[in-house]
Protein backbone atom coordinates (compact mmCIF):
# COMPACT_ATOMS: atom_id res chain seq x y z
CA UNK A 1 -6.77 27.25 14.63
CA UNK A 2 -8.37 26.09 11.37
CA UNK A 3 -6.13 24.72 8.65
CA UNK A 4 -6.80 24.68 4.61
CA UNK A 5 -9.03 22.00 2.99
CA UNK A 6 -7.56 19.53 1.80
CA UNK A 7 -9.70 17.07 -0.69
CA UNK A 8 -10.12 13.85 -1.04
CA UNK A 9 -9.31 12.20 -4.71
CA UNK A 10 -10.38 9.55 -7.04
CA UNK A 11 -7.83 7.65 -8.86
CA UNK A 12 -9.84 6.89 -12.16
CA UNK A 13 -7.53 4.18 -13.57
CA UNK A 14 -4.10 2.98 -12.67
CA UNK A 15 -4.68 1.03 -9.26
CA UNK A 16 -2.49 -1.94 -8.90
CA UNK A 17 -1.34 -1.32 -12.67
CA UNK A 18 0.60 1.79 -11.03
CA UNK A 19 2.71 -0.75 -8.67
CA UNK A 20 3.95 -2.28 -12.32
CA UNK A 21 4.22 0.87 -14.02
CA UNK A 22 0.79 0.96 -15.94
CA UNK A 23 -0.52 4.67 -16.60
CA UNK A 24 -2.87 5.98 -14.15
CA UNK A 25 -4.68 8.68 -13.65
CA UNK A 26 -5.82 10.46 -10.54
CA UNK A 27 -8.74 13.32 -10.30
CA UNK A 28 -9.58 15.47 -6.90
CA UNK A 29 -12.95 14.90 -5.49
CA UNK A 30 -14.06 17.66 -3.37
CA UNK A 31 -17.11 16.32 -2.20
CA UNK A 32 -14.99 15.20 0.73
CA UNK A 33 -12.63 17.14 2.55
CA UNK A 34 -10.39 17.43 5.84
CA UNK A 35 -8.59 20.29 7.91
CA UNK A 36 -6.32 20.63 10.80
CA UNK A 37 -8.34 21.88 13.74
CA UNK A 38 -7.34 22.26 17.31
CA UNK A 39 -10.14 21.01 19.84
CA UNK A 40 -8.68 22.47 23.60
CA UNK A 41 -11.62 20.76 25.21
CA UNK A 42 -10.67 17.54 24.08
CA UNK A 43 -13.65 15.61 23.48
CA UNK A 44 -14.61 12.03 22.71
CA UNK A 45 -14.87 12.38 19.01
CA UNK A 46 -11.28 14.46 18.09
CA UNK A 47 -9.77 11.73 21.06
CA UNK A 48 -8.98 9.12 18.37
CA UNK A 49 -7.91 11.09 15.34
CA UNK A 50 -5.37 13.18 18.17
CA UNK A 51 -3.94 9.88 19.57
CA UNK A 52 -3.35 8.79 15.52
CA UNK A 53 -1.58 11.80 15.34
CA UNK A 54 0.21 11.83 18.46
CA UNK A 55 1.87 8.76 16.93
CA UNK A 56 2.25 9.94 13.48
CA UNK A 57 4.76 12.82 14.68
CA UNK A 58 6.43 10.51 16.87
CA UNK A 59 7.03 8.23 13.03
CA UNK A 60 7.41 11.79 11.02
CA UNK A 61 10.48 12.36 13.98
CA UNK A 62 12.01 8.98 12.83
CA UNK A 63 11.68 9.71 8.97
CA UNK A 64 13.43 12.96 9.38
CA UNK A 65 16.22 11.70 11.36
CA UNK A 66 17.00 8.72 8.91
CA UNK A 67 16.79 10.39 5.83
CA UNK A 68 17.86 14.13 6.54
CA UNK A 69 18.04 15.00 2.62
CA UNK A 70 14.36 13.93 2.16
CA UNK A 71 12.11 15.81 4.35
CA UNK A 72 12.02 17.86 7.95
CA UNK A 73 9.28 19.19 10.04
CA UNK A 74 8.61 21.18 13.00
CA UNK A 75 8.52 18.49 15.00
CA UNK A 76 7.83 20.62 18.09
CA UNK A 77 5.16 22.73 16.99
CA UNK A 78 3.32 19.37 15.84
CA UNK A 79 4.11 17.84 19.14
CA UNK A 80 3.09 21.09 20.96
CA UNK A 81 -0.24 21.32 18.73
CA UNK A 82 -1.08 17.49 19.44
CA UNK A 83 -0.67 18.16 22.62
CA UNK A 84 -3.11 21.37 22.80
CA UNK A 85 -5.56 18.85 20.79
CA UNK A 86 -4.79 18.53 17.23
CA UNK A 87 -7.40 16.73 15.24
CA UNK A 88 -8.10 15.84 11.19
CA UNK A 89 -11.51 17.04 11.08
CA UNK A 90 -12.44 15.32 7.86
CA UNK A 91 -15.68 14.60 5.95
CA UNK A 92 -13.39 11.60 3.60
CA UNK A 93 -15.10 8.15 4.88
CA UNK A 94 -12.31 5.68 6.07
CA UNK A 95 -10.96 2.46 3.57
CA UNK A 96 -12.81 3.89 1.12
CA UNK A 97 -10.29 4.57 -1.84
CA UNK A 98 -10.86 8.00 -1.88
CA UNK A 99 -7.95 8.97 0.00
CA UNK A 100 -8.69 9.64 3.42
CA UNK A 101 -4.95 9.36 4.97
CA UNK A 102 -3.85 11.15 1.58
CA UNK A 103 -5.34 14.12 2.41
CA UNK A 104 -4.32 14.01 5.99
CA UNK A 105 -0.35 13.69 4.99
CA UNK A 106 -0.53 16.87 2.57
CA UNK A 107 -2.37 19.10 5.55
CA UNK A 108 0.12 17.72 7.74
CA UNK A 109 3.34 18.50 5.20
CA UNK A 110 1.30 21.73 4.30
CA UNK A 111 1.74 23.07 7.97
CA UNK A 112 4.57 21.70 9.18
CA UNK A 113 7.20 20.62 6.76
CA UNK A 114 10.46 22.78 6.41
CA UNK A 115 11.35 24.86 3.62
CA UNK A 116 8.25 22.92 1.92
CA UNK A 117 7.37 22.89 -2.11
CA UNK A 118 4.40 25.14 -2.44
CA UNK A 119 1.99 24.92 -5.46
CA UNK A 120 2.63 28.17 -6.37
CA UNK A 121 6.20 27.43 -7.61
CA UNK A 122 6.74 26.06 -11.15
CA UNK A 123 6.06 22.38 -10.77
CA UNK A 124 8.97 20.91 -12.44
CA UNK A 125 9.12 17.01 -13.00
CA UNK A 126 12.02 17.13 -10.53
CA UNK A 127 9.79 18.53 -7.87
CA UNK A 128 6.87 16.37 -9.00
CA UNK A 129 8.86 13.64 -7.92
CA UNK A 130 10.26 14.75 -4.75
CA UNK A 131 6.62 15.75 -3.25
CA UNK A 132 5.46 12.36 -4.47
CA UNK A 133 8.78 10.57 -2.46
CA UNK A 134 8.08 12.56 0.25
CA UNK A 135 4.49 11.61 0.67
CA UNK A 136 4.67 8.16 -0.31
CA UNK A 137 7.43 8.19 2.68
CA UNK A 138 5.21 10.01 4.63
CA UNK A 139 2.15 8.02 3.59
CA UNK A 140 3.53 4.96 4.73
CA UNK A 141 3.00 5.31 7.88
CA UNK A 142 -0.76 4.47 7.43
CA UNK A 143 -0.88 1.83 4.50
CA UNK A 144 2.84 0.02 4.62
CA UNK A 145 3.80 0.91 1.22
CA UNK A 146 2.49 3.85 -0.70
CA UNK A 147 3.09 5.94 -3.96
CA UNK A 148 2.99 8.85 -2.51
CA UNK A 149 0.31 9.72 -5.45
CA UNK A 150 -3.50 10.16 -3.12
CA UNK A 151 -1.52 12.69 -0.89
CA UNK A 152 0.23 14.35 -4.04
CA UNK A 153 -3.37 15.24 -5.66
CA UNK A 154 -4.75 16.38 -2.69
CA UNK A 155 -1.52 18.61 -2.31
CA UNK A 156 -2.02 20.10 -5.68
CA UNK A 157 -5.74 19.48 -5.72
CA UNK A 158 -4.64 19.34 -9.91
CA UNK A 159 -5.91 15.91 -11.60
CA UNK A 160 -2.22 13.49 -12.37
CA UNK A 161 -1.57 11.69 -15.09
CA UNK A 162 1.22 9.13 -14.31
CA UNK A 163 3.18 7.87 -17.32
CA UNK A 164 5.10 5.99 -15.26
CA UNK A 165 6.75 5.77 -12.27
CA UNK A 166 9.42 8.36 -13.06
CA UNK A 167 7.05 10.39 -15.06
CA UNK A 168 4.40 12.25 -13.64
CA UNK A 169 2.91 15.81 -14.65
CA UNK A 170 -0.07 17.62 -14.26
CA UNK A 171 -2.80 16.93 -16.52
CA UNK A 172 -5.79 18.90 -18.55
CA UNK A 173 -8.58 16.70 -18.15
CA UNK A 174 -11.34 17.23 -20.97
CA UNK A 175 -14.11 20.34 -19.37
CA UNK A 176 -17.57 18.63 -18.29
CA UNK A 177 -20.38 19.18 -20.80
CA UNK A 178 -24.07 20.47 -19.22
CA UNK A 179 -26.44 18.03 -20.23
CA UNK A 180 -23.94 15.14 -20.84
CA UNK A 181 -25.44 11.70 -20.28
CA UNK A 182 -22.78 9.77 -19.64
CA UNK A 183 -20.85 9.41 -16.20
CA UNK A 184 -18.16 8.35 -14.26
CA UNK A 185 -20.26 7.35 -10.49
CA UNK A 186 -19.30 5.88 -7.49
CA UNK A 187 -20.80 2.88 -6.18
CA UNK A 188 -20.90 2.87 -2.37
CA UNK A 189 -20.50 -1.68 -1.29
CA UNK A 190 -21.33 -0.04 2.11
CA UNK A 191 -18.09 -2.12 3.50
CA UNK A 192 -14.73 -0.38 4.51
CA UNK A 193 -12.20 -2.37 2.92
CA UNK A 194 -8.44 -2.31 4.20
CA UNK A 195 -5.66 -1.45 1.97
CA UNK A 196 -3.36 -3.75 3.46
CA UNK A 197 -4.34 -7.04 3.09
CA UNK A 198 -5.79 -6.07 -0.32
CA UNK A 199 -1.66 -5.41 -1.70
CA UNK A 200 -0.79 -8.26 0.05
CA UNK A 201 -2.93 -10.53 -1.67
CA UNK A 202 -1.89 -8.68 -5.15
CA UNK A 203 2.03 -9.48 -4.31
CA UNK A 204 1.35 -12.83 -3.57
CA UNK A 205 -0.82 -13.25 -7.09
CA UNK A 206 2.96 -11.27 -8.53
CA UNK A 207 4.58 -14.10 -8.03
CA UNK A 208 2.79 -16.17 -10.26
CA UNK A 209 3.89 -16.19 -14.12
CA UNK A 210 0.60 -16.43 -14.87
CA UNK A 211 -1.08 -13.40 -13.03
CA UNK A 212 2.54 -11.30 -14.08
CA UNK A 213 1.50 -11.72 -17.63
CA UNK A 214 -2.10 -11.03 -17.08
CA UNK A 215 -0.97 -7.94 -15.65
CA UNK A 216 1.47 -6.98 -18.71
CA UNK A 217 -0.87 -8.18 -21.68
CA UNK A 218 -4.18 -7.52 -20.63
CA UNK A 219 -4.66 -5.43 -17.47
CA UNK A 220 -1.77 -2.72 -18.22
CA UNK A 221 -2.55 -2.67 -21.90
CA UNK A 222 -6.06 -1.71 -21.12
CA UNK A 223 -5.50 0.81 -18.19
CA UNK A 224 -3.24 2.35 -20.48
CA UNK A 225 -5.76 2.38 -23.44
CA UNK A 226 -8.80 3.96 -20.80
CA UNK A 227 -6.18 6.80 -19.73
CA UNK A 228 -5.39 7.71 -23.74
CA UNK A 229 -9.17 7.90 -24.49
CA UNK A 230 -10.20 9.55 -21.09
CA UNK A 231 -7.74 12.86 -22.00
CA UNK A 232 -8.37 12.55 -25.88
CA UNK A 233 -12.45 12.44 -24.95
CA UNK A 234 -12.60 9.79 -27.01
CA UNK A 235 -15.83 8.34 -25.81
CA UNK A 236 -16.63 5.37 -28.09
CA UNK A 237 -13.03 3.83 -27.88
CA UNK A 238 -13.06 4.66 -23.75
CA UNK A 239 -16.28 2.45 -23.77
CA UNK A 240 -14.98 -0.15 -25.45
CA UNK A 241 -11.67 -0.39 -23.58
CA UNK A 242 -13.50 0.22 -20.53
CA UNK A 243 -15.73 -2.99 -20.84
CA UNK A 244 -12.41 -5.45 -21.10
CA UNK A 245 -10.92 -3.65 -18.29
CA UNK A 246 -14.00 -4.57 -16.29
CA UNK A 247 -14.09 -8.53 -17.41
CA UNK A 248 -10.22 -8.39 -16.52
CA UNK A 249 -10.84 -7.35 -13.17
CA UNK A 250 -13.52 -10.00 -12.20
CA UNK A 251 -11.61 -12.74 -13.71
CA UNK A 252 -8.31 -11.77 -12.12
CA UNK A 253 -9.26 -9.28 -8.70
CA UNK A 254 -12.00 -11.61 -7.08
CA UNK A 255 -10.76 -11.28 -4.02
CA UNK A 256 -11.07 -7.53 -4.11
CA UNK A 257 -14.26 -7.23 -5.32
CA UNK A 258 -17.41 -7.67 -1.89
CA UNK A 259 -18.62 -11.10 -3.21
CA UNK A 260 -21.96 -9.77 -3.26
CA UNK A 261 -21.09 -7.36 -6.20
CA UNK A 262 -19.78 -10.12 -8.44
CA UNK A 263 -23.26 -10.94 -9.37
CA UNK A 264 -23.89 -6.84 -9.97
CA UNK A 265 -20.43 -6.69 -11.73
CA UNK A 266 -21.19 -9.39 -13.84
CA UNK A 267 -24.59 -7.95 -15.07
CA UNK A 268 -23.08 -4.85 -16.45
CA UNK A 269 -20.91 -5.97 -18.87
CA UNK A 270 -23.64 -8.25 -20.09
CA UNK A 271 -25.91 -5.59 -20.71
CA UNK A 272 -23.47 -2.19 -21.12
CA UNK A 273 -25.58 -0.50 -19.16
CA UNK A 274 -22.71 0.35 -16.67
CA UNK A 275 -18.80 -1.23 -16.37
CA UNK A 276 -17.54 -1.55 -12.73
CA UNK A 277 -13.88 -1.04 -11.89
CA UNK A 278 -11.96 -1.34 -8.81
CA UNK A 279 -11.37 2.25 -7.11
CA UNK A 280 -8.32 2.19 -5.04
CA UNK A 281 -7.26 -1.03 -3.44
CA UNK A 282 -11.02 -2.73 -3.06
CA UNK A 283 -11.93 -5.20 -0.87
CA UNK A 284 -14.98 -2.84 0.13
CA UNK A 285 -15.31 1.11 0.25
CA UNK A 286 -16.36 2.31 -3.35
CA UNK A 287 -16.19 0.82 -6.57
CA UNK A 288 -15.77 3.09 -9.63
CA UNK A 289 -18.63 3.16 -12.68
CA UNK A 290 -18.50 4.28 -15.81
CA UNK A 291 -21.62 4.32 -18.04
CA UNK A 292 -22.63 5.88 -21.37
CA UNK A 293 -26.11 6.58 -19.83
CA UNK A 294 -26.80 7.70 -16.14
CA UNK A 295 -30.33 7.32 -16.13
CA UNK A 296 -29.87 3.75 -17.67
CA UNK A 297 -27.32 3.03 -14.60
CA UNK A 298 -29.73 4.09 -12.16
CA UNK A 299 -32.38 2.29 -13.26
CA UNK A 300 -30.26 -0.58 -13.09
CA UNK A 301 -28.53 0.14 -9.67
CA UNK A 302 -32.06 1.52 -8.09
CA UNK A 303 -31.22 -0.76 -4.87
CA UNK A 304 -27.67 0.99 -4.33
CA UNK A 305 -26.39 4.46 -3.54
CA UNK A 306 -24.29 6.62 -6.50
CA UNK A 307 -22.95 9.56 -6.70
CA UNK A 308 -21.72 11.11 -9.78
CA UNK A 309 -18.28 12.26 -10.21
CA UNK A 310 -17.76 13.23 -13.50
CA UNK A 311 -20.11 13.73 -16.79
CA UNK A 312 -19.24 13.11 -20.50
């Protein structure tokens, strides 16, 4: 048995603004990807992902029976499939922010779930809403809390803008030009961060007046902003935006940012040759970079690894 792809996603702006109802928006990335595969022979390297799953339908069983209306599954064809060897194979690196357990709750809903919403159905808001409940339920499993959003994009595999947390819809995202020099990359810190401790050190920040305002005046406002000139294509004023966005995240996300990139981090917004942002929770994996000039970037990243996601 070999299940669809499912793909891995970048959310371009939006993290932690999301959580205090900031715009965000989310794009697939199908450089990585993950199925559902079925390994009889059991070997060493499906062991681990099996066993995760083995206890994932045993938490998918409790969901279900506390909160009928939501969401059921087959739980016994997922228990009899973990139990012929059931295995994510997946290409997404791990604590990365690209969604790696996202993708793994939409195969897993995708095969299993009971009288499921399929993409080919018109996508009211209503259902919008419902898939994202169900996966952030679902989703929790892995992270503590979640929005429900990574596995939502890798459902649709359709880039999300979020207008709030009620308001959600597909979005057109401007087409990529051929020969476009600027770039959205990603900047590999080479560390796996974990999403945990990362949201626990941004709730404990919430309770400070201080940070909260932060959040509302400067960090929402210009999230929002970067979203608005992102769909518009409105390069110059995306830029400009993009560059406070940056400064408000090194002043205010420290802790989330490898302290060997603050240095790095620093150095762009001195020069504009390339703005940092956080991409996903932080604390390691990737960090997101935007840049009016690849080359530029690359000259001035030479010692790190990038991979381009996106071209103006």
């Amino acid at each position: 048995m070999r299940g669809p792809l499912f793909y891995s996603k970048i959310l371009l702006f939006g993290e932690y603004g999301i959580i205090k109802d900031s715009k965000g928006l989310s794009i697939p990335y199908n450089f990585f990807k993950g199925a559902l595969k079925i390994d009889e022979h059991h070997t060493i390297s499906t062991h681990k992902s099996n066993q995760n799953l083995k206890r994932f339908a045993i938490f998918l069983e409790e969901l279900q029976n506390e909160n009928k209306e939501l969401v059921s599954f087959d739980i016994e064809a997922l228990k009899a499939d973990v139990e012929k060897g059931l295995y994510f194979d997946s290409s997404i690196p791990q604590g990365y922010g690209v969604g790696s357990s996202g993708a793994l709750v939409a195969a897993i809903y995708d095969k299993y779930a009971s009288d499921k919403i399929t993409i080919l159905e018109n996508l009211t808001r209503e259902k919008l809403l419902k898939l994202k409940d169900i996966f952030g339920s679902m989703e929790s499993f892995f992270h503590g809390k979640s929005s429900g959003l990574d596995p939502l994009n890798s459902y649709l595999s359709l880039p999300i803008l979020i207008n709030s947390k009620d308001n959600i819809e597909p979005a057109g995202i401007p087409s990529q030009p051929q020969n476009g020099k600027g770039a959205v990359f990603l900047l590999d810190s080479g560390i796996t961060g974990e999403t945990a401790p990362m949201v626990q050190i941004f709730m404990e920040n919430m309770k400070q007046e201080g940070f909260r305002n932060m959040l509302k005046t400067q960090f929402v406002k210009h999230t929002d902003a970067c979203v608005e000139d992102f769909l518009e294509g409105d390069i110059k004023s995306l830029f400009s935006n993009m560059k406070q966005l940056s400064k408000v995240v090194l002043d205010n996300f420290k802790p989330m940012i490898p302290k060997e990139f603050h240095t790095l981090w620093k150095k762009g917004i001195e020069t504009n040759a390339y703005f940092l942002k956080l991409c996903g929770s932080g604390g390691g994996g990737y960090m997101l970079g935007f840049t009016e000039n690849i080359e530029e970037a690359k000259k001035a990243l030479k010692d790190y690894k990038l991979e381009v996601v996106y071209n103006f």
